[in-house]
C-alpha atoms as a PDB file:
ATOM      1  CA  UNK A   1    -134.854 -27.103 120.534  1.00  0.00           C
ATOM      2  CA  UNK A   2    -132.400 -28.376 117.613  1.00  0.00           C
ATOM      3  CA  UNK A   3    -135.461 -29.953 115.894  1.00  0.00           C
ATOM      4  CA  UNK A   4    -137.451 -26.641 116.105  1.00  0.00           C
ATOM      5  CA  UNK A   5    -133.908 -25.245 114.450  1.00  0.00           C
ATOM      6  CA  UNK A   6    -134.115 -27.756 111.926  1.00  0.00           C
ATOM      7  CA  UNK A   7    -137.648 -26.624 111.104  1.00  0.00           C
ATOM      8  CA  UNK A   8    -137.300 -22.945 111.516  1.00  0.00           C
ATOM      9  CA  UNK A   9    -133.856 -23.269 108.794  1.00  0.00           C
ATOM     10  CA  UNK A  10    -136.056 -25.181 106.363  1.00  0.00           C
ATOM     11  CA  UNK A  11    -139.179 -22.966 106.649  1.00  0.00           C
ATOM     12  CA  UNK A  12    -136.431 -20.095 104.931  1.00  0.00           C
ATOM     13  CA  UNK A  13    -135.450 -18.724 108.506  1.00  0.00           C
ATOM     14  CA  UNK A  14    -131.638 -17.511 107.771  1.00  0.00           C
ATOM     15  CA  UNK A  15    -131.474 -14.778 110.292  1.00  0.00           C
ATOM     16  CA  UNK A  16    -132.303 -15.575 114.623  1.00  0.00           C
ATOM     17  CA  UNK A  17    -133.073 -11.968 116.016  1.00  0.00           C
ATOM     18  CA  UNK A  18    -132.829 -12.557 119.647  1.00  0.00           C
ATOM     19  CA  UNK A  19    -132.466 -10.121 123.149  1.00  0.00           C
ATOM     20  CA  UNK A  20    -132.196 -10.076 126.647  1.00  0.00           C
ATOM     21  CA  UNK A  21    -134.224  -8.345 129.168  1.00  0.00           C
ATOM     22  CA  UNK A  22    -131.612  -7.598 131.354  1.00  0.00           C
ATOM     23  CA  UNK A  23    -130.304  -3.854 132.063  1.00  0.00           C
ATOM     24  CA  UNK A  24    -126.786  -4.532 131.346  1.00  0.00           C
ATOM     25  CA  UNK A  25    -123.346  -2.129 130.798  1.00  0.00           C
ATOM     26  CA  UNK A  26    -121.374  -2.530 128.207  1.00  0.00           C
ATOM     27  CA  UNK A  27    -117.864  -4.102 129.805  1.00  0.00           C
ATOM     28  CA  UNK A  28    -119.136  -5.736 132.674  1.00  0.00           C
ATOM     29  CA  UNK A  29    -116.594  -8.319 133.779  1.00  0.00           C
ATOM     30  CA  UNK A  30    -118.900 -10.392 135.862  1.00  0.00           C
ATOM     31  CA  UNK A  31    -122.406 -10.751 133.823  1.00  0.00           C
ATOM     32  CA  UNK A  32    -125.455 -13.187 132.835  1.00  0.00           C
ATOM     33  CA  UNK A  33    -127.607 -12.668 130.293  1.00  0.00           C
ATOM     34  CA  UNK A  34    -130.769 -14.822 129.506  1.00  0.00           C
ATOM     35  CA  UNK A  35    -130.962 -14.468 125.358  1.00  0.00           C
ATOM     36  CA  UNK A  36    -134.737 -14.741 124.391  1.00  0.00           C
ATOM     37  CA  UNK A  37    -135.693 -15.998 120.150  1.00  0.00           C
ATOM     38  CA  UNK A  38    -139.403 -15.943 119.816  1.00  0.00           C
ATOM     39  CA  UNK A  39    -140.419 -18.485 117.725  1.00  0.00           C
ATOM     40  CA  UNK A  40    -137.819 -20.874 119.604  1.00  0.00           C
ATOM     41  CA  UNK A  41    -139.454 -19.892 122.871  1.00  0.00           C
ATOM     42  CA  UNK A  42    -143.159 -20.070 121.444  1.00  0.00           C
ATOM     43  CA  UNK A  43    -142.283 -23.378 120.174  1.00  0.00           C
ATOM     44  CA  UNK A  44    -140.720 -24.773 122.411  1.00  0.00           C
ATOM     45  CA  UNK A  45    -142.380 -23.570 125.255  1.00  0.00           C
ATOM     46  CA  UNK A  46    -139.358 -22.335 126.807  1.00  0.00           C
ATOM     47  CA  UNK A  47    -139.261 -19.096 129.302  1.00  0.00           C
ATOM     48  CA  UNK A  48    -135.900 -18.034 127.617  1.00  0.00           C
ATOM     49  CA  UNK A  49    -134.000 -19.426 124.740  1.00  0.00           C
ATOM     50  CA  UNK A  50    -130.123 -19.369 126.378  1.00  0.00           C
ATOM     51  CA  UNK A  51    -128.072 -18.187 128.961  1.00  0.00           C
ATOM     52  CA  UNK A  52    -124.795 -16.530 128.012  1.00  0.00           C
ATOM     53  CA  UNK A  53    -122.637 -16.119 131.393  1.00  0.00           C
ATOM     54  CA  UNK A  54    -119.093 -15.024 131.533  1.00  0.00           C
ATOM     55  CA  UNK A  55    -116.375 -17.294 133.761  1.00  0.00           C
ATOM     56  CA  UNK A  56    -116.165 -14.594 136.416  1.00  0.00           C
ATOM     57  CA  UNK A  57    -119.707 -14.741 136.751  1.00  0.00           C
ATOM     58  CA  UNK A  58    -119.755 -17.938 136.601  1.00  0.00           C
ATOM     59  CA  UNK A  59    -117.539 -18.530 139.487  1.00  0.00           C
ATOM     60  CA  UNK A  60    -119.046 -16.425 141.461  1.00  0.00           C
ATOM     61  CA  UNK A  61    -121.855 -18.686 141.464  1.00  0.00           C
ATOM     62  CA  UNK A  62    -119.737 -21.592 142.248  1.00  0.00           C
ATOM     63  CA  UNK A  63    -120.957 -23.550 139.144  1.00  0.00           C
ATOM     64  CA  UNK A  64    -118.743 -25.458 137.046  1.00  0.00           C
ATOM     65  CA  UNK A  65    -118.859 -25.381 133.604  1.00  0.00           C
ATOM     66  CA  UNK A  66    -119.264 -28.422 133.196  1.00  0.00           C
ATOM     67  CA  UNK A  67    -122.398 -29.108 134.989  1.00  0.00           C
ATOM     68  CA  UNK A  68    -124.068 -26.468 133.128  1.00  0.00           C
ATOM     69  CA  UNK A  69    -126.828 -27.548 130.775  1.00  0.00           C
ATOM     70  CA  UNK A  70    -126.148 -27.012 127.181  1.00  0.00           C
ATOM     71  CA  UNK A  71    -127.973 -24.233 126.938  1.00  0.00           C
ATOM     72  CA  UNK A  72    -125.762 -22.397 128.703  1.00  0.00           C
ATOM     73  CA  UNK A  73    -122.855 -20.715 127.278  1.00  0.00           C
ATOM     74  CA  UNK A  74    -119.754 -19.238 128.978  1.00  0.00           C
ATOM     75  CA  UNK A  75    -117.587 -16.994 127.518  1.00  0.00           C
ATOM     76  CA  UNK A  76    -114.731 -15.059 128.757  1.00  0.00           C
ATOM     77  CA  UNK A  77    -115.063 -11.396 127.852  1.00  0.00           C
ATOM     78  CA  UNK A  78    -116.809  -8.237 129.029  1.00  0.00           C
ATOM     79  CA  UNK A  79    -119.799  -7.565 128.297  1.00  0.00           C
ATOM     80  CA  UNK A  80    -121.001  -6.491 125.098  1.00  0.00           C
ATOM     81  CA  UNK A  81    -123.941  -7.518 122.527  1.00  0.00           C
ATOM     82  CA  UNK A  82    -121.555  -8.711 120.262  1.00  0.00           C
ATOM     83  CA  UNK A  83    -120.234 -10.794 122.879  1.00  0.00           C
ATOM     84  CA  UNK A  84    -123.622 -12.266 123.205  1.00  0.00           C
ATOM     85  CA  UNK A  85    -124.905 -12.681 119.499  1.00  0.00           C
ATOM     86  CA  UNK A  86    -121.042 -14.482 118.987  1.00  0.00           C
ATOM     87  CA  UNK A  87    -121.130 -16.724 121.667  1.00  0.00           C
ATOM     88  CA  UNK A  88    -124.833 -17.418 120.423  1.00  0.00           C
ATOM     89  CA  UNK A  89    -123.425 -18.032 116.823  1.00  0.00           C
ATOM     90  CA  UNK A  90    -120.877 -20.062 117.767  1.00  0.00           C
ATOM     91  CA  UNK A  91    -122.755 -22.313 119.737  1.00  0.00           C
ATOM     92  CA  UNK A  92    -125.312 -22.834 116.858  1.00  0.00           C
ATOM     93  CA  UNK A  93    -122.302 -23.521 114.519  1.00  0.00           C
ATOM     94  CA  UNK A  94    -120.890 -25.731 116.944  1.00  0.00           C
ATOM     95  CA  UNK A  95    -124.164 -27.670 116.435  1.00  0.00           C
ATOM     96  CA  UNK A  96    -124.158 -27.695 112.394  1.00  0.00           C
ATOM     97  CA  UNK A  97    -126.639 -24.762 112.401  1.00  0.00           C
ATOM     98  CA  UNK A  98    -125.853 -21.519 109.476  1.00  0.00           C
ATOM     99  CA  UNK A  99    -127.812 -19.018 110.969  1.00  0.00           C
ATOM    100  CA  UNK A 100    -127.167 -15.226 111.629  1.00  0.00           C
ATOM    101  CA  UNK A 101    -127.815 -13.626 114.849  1.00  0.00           C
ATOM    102  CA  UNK A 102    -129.256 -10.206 115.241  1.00  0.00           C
ATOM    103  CA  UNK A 103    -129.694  -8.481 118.471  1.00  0.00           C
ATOM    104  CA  UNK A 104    -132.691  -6.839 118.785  1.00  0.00           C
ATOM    105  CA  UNK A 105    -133.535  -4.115 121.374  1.00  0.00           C
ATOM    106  CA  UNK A 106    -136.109  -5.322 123.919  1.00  0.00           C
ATOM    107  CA  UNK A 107    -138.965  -3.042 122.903  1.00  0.00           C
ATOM    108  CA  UNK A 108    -138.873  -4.168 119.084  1.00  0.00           C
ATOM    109  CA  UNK A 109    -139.574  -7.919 120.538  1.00  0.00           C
ATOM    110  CA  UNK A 110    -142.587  -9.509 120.327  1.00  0.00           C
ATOM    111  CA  UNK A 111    -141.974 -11.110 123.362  1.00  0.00           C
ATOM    112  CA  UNK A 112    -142.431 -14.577 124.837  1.00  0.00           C
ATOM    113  CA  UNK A 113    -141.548 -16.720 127.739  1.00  0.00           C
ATOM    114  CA  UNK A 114    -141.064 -15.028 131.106  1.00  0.00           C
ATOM    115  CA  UNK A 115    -141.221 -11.435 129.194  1.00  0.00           C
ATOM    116  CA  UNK A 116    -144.520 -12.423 127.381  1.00  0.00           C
ATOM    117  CA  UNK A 117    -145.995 -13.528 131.040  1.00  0.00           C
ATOM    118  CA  UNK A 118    -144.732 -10.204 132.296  1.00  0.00           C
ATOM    119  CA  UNK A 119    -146.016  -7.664 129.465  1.00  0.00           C
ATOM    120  CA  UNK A 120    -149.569  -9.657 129.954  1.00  0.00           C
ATOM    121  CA  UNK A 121    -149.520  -9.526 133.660  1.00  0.00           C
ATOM    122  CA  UNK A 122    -148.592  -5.296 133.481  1.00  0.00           C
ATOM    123  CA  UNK A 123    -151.541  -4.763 130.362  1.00  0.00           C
ATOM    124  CA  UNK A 124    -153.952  -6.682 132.946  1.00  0.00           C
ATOM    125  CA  UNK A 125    -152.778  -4.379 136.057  1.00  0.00           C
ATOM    126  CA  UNK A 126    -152.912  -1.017 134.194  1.00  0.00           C
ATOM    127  CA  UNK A 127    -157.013  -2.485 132.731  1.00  0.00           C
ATOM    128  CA  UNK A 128    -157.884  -3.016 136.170  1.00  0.00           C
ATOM    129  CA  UNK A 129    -156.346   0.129 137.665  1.00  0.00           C
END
């Protein structure tokens, strides 16, 4: 993934637009979101790009941060897209990366991974009746 980055930055990319497919409420204290970016995912061949998951969540699942893989990122606020495209940010900075991050509402996504399989499989279903 951080060589894809490092490809995606030089090919003029200044600005990830990413989104989740979750149904979420803004100010949920105990949330997980996976965070989908297309041309990361289509690269990559990844189902989603992230997973932001707050620490109540997060112990509620009896994970440690710790043993997370570093794709994951916990924060420890409500829920709000904000919340999401910072933590996102942040961990991109954290890795020398200047991009911007722009959430983008689920039906303006292209779509890949798990929500490119899923769009497919429902297109298929409503051709074959």
């Amino acid at each position: 993934m951080i060589k894809t980055l490092d490809k995606l930055w030089k090919e003029g990319m200044e600005t990830l637009e990413i989104y989740y497919p979750e149904e979420m409420c803004e100010g949920e204290d105990a949330w997980s979101v996976d965070v989908y970016q297309d041309e990361i995912n289509d690269r990559c061949k990844l189902n989603w790009t992230w997973t932001v998951i707050n620490k109540k969540q997060l112990g509620m699942e009896g994970e440690k941060e710790e043993d997370l893989p570093e794709w994951n990122i916990v924060v420890d606020e409500p829920f709000s897209d904000s919340i999401v495209c910072g933590a996102v940010k942040k961990w991109l900075r954290s890795r020398g990366f200047q991009f911007q991050v722009k959430m983008i509402p689920l039906d303006q996504a292209k779509g890949s991974g798990i929500v490119k399989k899923l769009r497919q499989r429902e297109e298929s279903e409503e051709m074959t009746g």
